[in-house]
PDB file of N, CA and C in Angstrom:
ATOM      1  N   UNK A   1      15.273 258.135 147.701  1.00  0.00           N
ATOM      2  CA  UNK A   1      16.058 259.343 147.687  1.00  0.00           C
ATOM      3  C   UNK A   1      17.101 259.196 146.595  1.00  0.00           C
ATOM      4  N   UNK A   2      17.822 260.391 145.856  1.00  0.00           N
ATOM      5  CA  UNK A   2      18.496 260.195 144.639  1.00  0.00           C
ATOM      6  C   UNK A   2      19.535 260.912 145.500  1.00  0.00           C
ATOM      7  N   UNK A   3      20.860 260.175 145.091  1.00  0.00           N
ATOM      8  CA  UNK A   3      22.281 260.785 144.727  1.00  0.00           C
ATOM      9  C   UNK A   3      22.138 262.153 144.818  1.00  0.00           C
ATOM     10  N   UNK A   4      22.076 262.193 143.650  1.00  0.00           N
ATOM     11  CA  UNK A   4      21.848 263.829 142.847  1.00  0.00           C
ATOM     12  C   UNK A   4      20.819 263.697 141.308  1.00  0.00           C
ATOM     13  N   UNK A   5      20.407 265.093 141.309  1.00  0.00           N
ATOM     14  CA  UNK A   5      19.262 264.843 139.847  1.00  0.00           C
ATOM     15  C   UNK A   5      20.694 265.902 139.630  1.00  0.00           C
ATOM     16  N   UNK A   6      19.852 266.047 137.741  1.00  0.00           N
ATOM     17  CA  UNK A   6      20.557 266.354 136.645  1.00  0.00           C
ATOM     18  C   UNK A   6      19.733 266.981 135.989  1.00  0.00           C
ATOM     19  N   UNK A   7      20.039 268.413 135.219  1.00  0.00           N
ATOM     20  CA  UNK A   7      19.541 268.818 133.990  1.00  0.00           C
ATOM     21  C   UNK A   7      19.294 267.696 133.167  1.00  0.00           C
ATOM     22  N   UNK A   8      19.969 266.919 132.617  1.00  0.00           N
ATOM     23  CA  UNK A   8      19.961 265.694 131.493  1.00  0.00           C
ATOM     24  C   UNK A   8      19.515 264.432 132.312  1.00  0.00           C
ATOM     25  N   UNK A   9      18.503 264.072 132.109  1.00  0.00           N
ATOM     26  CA  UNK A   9      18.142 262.534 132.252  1.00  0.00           C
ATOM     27  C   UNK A   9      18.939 261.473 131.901  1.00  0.00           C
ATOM     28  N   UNK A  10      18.971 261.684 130.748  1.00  0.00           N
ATOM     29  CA  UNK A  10      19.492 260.356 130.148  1.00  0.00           C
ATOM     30  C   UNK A  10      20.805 260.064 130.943  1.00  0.00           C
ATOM     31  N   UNK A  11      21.022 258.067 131.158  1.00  0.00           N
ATOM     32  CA  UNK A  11      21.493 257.853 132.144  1.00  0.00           C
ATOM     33  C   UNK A  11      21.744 257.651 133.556  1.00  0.00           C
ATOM     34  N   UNK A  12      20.169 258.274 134.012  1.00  0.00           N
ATOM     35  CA  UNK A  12      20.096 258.810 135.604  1.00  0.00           C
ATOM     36  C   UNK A  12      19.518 257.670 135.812  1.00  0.00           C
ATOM     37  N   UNK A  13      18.623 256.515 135.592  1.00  0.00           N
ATOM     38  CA  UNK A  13      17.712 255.859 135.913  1.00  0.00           C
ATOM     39  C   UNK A  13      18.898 254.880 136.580  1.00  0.00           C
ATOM     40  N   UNK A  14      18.289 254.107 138.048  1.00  0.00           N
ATOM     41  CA  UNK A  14      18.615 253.624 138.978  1.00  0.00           C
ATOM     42  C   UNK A  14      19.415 254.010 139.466  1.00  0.00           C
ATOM     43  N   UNK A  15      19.296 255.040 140.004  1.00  0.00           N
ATOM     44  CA  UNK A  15      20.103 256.423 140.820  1.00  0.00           C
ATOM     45  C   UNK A  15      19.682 255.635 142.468  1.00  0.00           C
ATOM     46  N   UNK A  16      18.378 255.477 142.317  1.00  0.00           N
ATOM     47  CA  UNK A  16      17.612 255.838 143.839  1.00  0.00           C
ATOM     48  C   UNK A  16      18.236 254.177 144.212  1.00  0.00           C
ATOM     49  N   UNK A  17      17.880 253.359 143.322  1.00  0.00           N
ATOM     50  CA  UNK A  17      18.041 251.874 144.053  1.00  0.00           C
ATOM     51  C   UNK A  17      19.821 251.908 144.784  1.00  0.00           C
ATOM     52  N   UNK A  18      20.678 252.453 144.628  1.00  0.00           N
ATOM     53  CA  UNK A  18      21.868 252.154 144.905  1.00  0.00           C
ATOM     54  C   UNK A  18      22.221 253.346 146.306  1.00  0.00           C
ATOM     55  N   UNK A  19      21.550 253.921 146.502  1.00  0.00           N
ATOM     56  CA  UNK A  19      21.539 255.070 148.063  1.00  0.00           C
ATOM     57  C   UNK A  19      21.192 253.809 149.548  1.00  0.00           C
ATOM     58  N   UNK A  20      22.127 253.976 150.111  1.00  0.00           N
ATOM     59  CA  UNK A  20      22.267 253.605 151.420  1.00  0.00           C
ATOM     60  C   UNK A  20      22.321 253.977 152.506  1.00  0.00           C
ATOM     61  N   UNK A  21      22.349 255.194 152.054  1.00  0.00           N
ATOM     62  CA  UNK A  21      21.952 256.364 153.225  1.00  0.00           C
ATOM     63  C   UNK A  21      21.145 256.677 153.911  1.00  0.00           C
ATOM     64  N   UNK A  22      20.996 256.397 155.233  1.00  0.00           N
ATOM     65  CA  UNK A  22      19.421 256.328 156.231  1.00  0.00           C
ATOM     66  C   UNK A  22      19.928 258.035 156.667  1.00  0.00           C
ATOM     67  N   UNK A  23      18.592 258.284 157.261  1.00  0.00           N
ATOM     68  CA  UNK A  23      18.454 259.525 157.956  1.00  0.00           C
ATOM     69  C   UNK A  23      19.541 259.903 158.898  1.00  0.00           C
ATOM     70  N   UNK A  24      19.848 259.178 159.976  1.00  0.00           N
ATOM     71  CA  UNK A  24      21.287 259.260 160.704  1.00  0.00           C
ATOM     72  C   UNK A  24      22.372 258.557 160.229  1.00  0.00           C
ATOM     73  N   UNK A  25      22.774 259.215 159.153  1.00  0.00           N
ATOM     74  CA  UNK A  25      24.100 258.757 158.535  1.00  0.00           C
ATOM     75  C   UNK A  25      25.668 258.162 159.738  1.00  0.00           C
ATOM     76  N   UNK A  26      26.084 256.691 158.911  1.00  0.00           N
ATOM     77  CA  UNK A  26      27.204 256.646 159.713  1.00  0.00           C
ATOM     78  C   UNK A  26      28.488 256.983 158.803  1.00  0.00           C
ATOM     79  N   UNK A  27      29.603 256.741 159.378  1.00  0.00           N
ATOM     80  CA  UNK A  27      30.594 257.575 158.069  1.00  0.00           C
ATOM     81  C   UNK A  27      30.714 256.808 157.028  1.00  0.00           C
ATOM     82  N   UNK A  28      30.793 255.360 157.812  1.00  0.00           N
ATOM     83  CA  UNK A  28      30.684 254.593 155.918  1.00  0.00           C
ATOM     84  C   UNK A  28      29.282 255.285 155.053  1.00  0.00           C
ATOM     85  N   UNK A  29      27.940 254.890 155.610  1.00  0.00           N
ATOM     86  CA  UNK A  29      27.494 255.431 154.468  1.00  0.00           C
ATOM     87  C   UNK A  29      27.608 256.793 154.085  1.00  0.00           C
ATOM     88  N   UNK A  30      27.854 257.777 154.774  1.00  0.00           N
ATOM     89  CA  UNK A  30      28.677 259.531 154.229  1.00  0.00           C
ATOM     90  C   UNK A  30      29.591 258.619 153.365  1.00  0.00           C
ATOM     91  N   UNK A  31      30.110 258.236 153.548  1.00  0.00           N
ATOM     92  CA  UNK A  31      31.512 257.669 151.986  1.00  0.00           C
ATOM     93  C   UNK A  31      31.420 257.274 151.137  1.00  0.00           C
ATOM     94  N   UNK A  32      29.816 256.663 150.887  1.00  0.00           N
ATOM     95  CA  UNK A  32      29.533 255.812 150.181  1.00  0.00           C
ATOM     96  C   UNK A  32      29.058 256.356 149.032  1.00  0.00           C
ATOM     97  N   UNK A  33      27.934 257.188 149.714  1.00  0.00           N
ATOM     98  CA  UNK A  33      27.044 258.532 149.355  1.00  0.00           C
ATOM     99  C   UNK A  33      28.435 259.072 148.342  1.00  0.00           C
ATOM    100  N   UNK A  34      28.891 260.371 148.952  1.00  0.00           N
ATOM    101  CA  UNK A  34      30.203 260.930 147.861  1.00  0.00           C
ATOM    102  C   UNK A  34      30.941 259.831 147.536  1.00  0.00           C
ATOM    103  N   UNK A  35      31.329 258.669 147.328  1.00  0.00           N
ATOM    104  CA  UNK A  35      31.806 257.783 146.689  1.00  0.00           C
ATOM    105  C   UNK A  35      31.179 257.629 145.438  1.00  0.00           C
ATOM    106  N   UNK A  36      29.404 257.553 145.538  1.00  0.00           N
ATOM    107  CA  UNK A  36      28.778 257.438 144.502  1.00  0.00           C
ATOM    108  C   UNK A  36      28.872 258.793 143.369  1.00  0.00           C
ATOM    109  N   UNK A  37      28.654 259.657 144.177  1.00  0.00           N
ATOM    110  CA  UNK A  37      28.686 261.331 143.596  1.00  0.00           C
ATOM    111  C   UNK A  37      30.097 261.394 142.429  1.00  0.00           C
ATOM    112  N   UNK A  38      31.273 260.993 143.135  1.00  0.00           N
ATOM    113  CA  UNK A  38      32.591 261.084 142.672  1.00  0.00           C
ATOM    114  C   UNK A  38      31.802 260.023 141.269  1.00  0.00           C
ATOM    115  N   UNK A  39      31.829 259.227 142.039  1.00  0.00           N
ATOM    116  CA  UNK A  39      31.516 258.399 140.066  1.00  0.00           C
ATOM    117  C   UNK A  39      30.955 258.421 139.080  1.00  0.00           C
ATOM    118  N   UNK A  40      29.911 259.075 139.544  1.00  0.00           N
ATOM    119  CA  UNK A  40      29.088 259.483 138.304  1.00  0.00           C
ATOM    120  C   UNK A  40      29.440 261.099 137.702  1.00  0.00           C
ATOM    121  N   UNK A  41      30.150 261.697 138.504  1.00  0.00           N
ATOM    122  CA  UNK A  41      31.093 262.930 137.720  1.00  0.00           C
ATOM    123  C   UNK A  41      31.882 262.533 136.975  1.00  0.00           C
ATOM    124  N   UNK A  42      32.749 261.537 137.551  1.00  0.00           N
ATOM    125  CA  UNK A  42      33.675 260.878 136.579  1.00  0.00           C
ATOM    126  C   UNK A  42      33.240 259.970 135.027  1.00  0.00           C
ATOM    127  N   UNK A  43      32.000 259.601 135.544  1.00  0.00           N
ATOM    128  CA  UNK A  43      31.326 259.062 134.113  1.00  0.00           C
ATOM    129  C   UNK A  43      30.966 259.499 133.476  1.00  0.00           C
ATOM    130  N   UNK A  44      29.947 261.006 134.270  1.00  0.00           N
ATOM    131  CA  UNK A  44      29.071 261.645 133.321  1.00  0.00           C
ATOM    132  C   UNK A  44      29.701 262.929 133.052  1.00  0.00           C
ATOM    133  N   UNK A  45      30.755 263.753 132.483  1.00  0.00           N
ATOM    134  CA  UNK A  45      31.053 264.674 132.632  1.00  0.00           C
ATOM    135  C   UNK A  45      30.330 266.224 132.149  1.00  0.00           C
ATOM    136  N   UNK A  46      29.294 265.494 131.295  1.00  0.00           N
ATOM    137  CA  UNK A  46      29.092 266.883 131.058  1.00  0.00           C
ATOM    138  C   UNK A  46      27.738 267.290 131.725  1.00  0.00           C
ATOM    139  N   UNK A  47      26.973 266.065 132.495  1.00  0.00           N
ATOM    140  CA  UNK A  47      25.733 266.088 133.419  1.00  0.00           C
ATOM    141  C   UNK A  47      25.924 267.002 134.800  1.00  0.00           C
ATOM    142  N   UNK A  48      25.312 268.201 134.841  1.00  0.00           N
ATOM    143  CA  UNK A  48      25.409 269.340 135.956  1.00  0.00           C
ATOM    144  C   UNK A  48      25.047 268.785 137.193  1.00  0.00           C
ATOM    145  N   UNK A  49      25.139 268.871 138.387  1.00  0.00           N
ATOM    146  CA  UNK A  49      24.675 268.490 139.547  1.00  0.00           C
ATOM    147  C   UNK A  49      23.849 269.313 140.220  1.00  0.00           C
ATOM    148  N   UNK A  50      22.878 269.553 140.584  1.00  0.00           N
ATOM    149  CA  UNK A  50      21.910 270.331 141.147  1.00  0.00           C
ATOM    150  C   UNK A  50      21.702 270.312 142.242  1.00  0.00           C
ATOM    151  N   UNK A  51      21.707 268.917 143.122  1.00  0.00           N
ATOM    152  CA  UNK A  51      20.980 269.042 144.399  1.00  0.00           C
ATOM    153  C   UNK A  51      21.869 267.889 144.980  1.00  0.00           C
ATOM    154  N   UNK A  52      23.350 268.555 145.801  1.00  0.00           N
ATOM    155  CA  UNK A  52      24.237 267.936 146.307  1.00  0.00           C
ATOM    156  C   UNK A  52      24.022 268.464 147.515  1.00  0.00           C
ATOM    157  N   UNK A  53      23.193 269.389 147.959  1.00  0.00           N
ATOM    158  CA  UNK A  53      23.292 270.048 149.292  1.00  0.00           C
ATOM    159  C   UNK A  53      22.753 268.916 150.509  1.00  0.00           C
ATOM    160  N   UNK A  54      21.937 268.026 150.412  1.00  0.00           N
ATOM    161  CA  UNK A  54      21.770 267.369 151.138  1.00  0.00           C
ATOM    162  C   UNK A  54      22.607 266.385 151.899  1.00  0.00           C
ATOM    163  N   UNK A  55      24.094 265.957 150.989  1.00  0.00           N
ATOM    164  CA  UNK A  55      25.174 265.451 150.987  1.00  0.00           C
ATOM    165  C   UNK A  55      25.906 266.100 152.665  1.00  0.00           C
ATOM    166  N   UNK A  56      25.863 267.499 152.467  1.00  0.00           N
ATOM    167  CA  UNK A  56      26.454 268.298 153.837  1.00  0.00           C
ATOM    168  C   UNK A  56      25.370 267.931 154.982  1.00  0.00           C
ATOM    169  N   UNK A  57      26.177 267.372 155.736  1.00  0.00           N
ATOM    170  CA  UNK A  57      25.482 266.979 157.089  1.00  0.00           C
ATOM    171  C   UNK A  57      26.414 266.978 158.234  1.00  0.00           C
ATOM    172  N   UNK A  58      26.100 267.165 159.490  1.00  0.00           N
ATOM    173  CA  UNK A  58      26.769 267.366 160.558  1.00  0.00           C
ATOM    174  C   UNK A  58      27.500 266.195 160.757  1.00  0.00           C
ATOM    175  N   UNK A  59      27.718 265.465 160.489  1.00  0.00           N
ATOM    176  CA  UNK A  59      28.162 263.743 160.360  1.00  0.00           C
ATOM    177  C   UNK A  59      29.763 264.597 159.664  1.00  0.00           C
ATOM    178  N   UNK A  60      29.122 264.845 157.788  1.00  0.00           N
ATOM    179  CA  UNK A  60      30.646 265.385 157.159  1.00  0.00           C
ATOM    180  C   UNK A  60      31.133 266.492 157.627  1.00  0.00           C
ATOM    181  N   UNK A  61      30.731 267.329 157.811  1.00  0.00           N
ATOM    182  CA  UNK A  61      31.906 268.346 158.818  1.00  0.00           C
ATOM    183  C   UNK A  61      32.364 267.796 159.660  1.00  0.00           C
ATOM    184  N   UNK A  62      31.804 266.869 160.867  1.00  0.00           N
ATOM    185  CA  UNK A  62      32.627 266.484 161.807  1.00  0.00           C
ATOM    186  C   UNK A  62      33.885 265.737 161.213  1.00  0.00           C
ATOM    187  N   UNK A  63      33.724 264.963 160.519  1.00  0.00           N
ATOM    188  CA  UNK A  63      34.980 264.331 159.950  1.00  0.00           C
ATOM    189  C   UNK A  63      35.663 265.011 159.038  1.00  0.00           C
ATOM    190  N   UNK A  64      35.229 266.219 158.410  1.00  0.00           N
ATOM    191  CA  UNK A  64      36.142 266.971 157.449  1.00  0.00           C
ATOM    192  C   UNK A  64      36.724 267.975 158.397  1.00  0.00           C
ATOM    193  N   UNK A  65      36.427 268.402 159.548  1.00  0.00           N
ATOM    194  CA  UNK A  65      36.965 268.944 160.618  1.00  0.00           C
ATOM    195  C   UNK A  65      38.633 268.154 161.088  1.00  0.00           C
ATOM    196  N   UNK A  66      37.934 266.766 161.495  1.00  0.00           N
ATOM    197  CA  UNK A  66      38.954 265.952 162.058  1.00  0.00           C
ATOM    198  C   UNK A  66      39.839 265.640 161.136  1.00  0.00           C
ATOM    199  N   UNK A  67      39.822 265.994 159.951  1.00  0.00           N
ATOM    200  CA  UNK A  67      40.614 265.770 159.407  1.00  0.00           C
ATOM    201  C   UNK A  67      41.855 266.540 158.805  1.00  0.00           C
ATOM    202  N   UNK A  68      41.533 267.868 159.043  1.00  0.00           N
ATOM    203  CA  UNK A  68      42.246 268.930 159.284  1.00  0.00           C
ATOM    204  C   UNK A  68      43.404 268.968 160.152  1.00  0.00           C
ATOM    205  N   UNK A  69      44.784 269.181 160.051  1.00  0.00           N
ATOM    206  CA  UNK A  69      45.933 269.171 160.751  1.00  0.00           C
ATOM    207  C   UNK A  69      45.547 270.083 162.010  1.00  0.00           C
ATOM    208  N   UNK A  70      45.372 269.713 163.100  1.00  0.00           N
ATOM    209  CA  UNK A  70      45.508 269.989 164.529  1.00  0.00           C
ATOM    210  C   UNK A  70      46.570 271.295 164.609  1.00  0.00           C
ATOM    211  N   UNK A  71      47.708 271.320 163.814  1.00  0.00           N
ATOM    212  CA  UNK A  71      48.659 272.224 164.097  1.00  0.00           C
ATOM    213  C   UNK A  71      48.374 273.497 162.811  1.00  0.00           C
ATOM    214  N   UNK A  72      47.795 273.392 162.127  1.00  0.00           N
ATOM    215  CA  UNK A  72      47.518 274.049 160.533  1.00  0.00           C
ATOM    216  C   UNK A  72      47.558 275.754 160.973  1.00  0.00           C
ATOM    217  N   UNK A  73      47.695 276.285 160.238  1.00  0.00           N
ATOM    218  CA  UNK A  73      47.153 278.167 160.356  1.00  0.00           C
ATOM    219  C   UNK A  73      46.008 278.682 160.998  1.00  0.00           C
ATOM    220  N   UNK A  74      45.788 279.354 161.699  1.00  0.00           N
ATOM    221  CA  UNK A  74      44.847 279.587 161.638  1.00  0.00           C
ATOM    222  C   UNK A  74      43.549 280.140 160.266  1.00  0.00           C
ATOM    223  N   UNK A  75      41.929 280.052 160.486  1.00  0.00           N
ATOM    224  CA  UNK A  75      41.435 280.551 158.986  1.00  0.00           C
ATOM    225  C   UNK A  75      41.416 281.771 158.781  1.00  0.00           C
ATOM    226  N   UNK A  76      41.096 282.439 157.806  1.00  0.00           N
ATOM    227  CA  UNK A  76      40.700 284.043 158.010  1.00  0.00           C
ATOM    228  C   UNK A  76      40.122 284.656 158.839  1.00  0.00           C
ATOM    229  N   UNK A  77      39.466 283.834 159.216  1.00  0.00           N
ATOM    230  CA  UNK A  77      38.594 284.348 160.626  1.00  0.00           C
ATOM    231  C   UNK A  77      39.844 284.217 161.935  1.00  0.00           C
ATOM    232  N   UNK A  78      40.986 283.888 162.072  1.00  0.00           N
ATOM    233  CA  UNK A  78      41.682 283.973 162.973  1.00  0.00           C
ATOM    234  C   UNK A  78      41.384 282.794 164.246  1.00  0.00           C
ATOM    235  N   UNK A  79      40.539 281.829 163.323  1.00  0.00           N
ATOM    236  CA  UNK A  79      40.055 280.826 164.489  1.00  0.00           C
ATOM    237  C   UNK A  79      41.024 279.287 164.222  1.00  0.00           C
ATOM    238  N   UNK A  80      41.667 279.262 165.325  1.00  0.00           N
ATOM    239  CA  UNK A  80      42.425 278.196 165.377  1.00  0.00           C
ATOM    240  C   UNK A  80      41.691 276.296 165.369  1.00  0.00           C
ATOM    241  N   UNK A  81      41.794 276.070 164.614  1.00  0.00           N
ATOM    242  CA  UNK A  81      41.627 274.143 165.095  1.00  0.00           C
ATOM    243  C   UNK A  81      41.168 273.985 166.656  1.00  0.00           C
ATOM    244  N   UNK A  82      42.032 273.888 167.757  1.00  0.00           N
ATOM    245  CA  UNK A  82      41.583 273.862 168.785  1.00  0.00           C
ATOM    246  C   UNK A  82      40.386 275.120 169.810  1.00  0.00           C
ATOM    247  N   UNK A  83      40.674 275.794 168.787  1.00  0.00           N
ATOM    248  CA  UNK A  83      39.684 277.362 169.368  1.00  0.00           C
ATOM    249  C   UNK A  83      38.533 276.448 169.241  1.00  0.00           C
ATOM    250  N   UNK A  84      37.530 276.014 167.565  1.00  0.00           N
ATOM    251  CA  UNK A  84      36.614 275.716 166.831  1.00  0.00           C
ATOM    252  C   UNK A  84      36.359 274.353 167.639  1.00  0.00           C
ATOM    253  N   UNK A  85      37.709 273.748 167.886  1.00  0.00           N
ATOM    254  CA  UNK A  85      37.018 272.175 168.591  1.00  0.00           C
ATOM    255  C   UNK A  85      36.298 272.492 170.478  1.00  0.00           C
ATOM    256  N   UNK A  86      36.717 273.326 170.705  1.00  0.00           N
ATOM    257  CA  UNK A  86      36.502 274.069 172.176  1.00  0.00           C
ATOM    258  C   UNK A  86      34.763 273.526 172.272  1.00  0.00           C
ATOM    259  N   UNK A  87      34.074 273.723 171.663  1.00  0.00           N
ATOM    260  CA  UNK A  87      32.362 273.931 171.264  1.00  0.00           C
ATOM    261  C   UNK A  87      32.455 273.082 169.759  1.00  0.00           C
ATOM    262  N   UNK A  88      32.971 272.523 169.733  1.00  0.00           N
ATOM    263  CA  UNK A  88      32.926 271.738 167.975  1.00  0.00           C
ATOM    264  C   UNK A  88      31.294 271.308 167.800  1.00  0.00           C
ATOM    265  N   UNK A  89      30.545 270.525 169.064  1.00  0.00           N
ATOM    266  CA  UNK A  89      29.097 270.656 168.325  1.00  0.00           C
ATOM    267  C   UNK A  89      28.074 271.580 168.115  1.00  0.00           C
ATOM    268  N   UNK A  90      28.202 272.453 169.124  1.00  0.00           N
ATOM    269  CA  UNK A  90      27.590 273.740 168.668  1.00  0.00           C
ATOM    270  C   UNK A  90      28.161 274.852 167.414  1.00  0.00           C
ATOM    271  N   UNK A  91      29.345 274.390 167.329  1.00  0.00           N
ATOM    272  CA  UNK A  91      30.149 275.346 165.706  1.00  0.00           C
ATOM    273  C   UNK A  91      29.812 274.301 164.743  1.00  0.00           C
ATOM    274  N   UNK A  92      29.754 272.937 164.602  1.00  0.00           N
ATOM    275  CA  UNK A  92      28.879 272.487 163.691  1.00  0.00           C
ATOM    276  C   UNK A  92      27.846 272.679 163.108  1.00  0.00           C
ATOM    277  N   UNK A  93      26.745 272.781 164.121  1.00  0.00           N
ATOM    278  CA  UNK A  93      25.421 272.699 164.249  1.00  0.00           C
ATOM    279  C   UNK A  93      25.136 274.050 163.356  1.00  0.00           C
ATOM    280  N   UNK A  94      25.992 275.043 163.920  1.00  0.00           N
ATOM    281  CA  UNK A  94      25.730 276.603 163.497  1.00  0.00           C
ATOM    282  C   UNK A  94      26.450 276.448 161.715  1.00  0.00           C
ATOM    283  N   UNK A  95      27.276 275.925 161.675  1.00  0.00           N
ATOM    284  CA  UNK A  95      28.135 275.854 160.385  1.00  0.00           C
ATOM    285  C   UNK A  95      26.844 275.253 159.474  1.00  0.00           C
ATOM    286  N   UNK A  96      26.219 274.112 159.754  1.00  0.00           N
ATOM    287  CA  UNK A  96      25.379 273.713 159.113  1.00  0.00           C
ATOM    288  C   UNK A  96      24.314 274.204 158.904  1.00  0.00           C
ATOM    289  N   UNK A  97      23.730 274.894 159.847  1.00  0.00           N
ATOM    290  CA  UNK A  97      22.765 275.493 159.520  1.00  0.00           C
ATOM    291  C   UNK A  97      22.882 276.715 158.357  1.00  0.00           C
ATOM    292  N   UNK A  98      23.557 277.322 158.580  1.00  0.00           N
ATOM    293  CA  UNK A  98      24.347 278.388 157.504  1.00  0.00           C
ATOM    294  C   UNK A  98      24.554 278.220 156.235  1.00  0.00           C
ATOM    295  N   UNK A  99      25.049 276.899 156.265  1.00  0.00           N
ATOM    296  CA  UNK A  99      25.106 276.393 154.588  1.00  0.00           C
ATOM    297  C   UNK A  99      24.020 276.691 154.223  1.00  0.00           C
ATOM    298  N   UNK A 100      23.439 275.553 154.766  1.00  0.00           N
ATOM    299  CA  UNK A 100      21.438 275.238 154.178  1.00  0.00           C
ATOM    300  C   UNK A 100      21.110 276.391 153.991  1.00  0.00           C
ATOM    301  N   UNK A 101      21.351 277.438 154.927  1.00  0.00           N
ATOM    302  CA  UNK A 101      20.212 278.889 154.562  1.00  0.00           C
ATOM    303  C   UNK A 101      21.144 279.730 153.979  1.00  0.00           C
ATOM    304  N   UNK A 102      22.198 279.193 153.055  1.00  0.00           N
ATOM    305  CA  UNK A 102      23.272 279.846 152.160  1.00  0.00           C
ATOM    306  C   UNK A 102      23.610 281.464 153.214  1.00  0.00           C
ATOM    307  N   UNK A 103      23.711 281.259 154.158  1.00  0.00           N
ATOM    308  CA  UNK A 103      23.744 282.473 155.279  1.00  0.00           C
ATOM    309  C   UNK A 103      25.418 282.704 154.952  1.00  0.00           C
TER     310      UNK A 103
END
């Protein structure tokens, strides 16, 4: 499995050997994964990213959730932090699915 592909090749080769990411991601490897992503933006700047969507997984919302101030505003949608955590795996599940089908 690759990081991410690129319009531009050049440079990409041993992308796949350095992924540590199994099918049920734990958060280190989610960190590791965008750890890698972050670096090769930072190296490659003018190489486009194409296929980061696989990166979003119910694993990173849960922790980009938790990481959100408990006390914060509510969103535009008028849904509070603790409203969204009420059902947090079923508002995941649905959040994710949505991405994927750009819904």
């Amino acid at each position: 499995m690759r990081v991410f592909d690129t319009t531009q090749r050049a440079g990409t080769k041993g992308n796949a050997s350095g992924q540590s990411t199994s099918r049920v991601q734990s958060r280190g490897n989610v960190s590791q994964a965008l750890d890698r992503v972050r670096t090769a933006a930072r190296e490659r700047k003018t190489e486009r990213f194409t296929t980061l969507l696989h990166h979003i997984n119910i694993e990173l919302l849960r922790m980009s959730f938790l990481a959100i101030r408990r006390d914060a505003a509510p969103g535009v949608d008028g849904v509070t932090w603790t409203d969204y955590a009420a059902d947090l795996e079923r508002n995941l599940t649905d959040l994710h699915g949505r991405i994927h089908r750009a819904a």
